[in-house]
N, C-alpha and C. Protein backbone atom coordinates (compact mmCIF):
# COMPACT_ATOMS: atom_id res chain seq x y z
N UNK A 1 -171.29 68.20 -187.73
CA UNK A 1 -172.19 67.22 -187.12
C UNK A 1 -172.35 67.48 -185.62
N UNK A 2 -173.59 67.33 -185.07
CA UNK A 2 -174.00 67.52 -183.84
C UNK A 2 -173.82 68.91 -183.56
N UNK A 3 -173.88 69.88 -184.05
CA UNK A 3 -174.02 71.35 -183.68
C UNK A 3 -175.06 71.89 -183.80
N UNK A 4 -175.66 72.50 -182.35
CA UNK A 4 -177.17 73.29 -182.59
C UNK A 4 -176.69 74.76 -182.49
N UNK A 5 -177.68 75.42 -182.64
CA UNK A 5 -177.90 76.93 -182.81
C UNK A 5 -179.02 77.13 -181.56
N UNK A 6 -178.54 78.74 -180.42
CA UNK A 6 -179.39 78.58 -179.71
C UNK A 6 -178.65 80.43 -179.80
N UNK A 7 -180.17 81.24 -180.03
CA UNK A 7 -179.63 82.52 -180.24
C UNK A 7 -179.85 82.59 -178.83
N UNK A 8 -178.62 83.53 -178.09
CA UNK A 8 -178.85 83.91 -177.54
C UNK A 8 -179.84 84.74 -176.77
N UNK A 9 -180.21 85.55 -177.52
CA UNK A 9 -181.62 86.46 -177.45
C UNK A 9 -182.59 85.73 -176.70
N UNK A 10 -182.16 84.15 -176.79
CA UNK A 10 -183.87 83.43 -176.63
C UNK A 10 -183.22 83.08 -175.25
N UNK A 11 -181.97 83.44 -174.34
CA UNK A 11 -182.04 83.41 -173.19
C UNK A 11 -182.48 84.92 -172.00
N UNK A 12 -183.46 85.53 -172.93
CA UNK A 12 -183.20 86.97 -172.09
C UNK A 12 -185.09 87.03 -172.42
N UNK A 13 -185.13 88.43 -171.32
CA UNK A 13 -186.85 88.91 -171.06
C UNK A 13 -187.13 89.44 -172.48
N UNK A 14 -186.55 89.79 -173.50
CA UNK A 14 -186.68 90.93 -175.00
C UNK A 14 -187.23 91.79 -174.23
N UNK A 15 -187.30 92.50 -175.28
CA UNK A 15 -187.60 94.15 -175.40
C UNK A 15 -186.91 94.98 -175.04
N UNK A 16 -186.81 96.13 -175.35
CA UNK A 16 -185.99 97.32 -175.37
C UNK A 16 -184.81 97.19 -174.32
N UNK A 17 -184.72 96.50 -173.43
CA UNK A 17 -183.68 96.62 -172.22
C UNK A 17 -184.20 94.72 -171.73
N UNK A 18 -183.48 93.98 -172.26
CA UNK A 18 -183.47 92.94 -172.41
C UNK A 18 -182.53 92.26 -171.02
N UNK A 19 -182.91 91.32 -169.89
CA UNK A 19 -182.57 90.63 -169.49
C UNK A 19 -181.91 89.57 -169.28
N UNK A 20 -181.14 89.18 -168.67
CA UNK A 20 -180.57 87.35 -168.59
C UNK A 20 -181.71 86.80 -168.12
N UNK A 21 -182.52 85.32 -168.28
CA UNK A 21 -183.41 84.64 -167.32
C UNK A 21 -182.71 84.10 -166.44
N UNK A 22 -183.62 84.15 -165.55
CA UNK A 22 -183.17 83.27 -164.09
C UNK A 22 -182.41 82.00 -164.40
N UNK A 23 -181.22 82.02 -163.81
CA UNK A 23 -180.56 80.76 -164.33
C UNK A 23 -180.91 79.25 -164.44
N UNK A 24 -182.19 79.09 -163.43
CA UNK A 24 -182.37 77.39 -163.75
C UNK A 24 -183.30 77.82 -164.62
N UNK A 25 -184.00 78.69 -165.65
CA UNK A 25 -184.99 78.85 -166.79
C UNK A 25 -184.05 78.47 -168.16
N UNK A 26 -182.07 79.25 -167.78
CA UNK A 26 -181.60 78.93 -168.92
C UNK A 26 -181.30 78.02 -168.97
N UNK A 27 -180.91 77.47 -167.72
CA UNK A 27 -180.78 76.17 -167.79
C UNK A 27 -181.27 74.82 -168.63
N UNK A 28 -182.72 74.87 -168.22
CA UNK A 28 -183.82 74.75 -168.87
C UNK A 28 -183.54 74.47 -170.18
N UNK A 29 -183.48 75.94 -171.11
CA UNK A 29 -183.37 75.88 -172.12
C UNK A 29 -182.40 75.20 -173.13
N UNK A 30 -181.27 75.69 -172.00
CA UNK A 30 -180.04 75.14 -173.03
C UNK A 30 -180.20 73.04 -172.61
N UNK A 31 -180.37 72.65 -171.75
CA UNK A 31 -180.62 71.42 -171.54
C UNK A 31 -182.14 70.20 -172.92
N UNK A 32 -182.90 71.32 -172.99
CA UNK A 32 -183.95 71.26 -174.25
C UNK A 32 -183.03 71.34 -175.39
N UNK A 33 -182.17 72.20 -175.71
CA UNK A 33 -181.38 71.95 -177.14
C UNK A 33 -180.59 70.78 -177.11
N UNK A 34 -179.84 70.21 -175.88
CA UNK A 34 -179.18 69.08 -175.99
C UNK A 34 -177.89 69.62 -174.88
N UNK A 35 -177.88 70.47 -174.89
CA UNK A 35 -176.46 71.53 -174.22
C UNK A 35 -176.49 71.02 -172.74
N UNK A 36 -175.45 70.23 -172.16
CA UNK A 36 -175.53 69.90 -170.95
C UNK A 36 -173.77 70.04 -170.55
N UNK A 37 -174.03 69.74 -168.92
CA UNK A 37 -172.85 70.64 -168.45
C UNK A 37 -171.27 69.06 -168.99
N UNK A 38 -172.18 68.13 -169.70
CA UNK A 38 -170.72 66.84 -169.63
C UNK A 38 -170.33 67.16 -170.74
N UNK A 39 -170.96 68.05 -171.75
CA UNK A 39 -170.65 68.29 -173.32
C UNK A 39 -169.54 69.78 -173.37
N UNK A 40 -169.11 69.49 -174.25
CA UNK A 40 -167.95 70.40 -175.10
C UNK A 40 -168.79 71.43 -175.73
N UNK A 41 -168.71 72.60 -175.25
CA UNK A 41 -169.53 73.86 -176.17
C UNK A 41 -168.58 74.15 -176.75
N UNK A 42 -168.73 75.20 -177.72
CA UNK A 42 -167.87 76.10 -178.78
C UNK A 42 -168.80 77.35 -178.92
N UNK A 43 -168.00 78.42 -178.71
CA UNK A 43 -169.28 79.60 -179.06
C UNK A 43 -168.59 80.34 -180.22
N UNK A 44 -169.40 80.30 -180.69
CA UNK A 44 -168.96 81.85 -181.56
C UNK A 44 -170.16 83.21 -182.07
C-alpha cells in the first residue's frame, strides 16, 4: 500500500547517452508522483 513506481529513465534526457535532469525538473517529477522530501523512500 502506498507504493508508486517512477522508472528512473523518466528522470534523464534518453537517448543513446542519457542524462540526469536538472535537479529542480526532478524534483518536479518525483514531487508529481507523491515523493516528497518528509516521506520514507525505499528503492530497489
Amino acid at each position: 500500500p502506498g507504493a508508486v513506481h517512477l522508472e528512473w529513465l523518466d528522470l534523464t534526457t534518453g537517448g543513446e547517452a542519457p542524462e540526469l535532469l536538472p535537479a529542480e525538473e526532478i524534483r518536479r517529477r518525483l514531487e508529481a508522483a507523491g515523493i516528497t522530501p518528509e516521506k520514507e523512500v525505499l528503492t530497489h
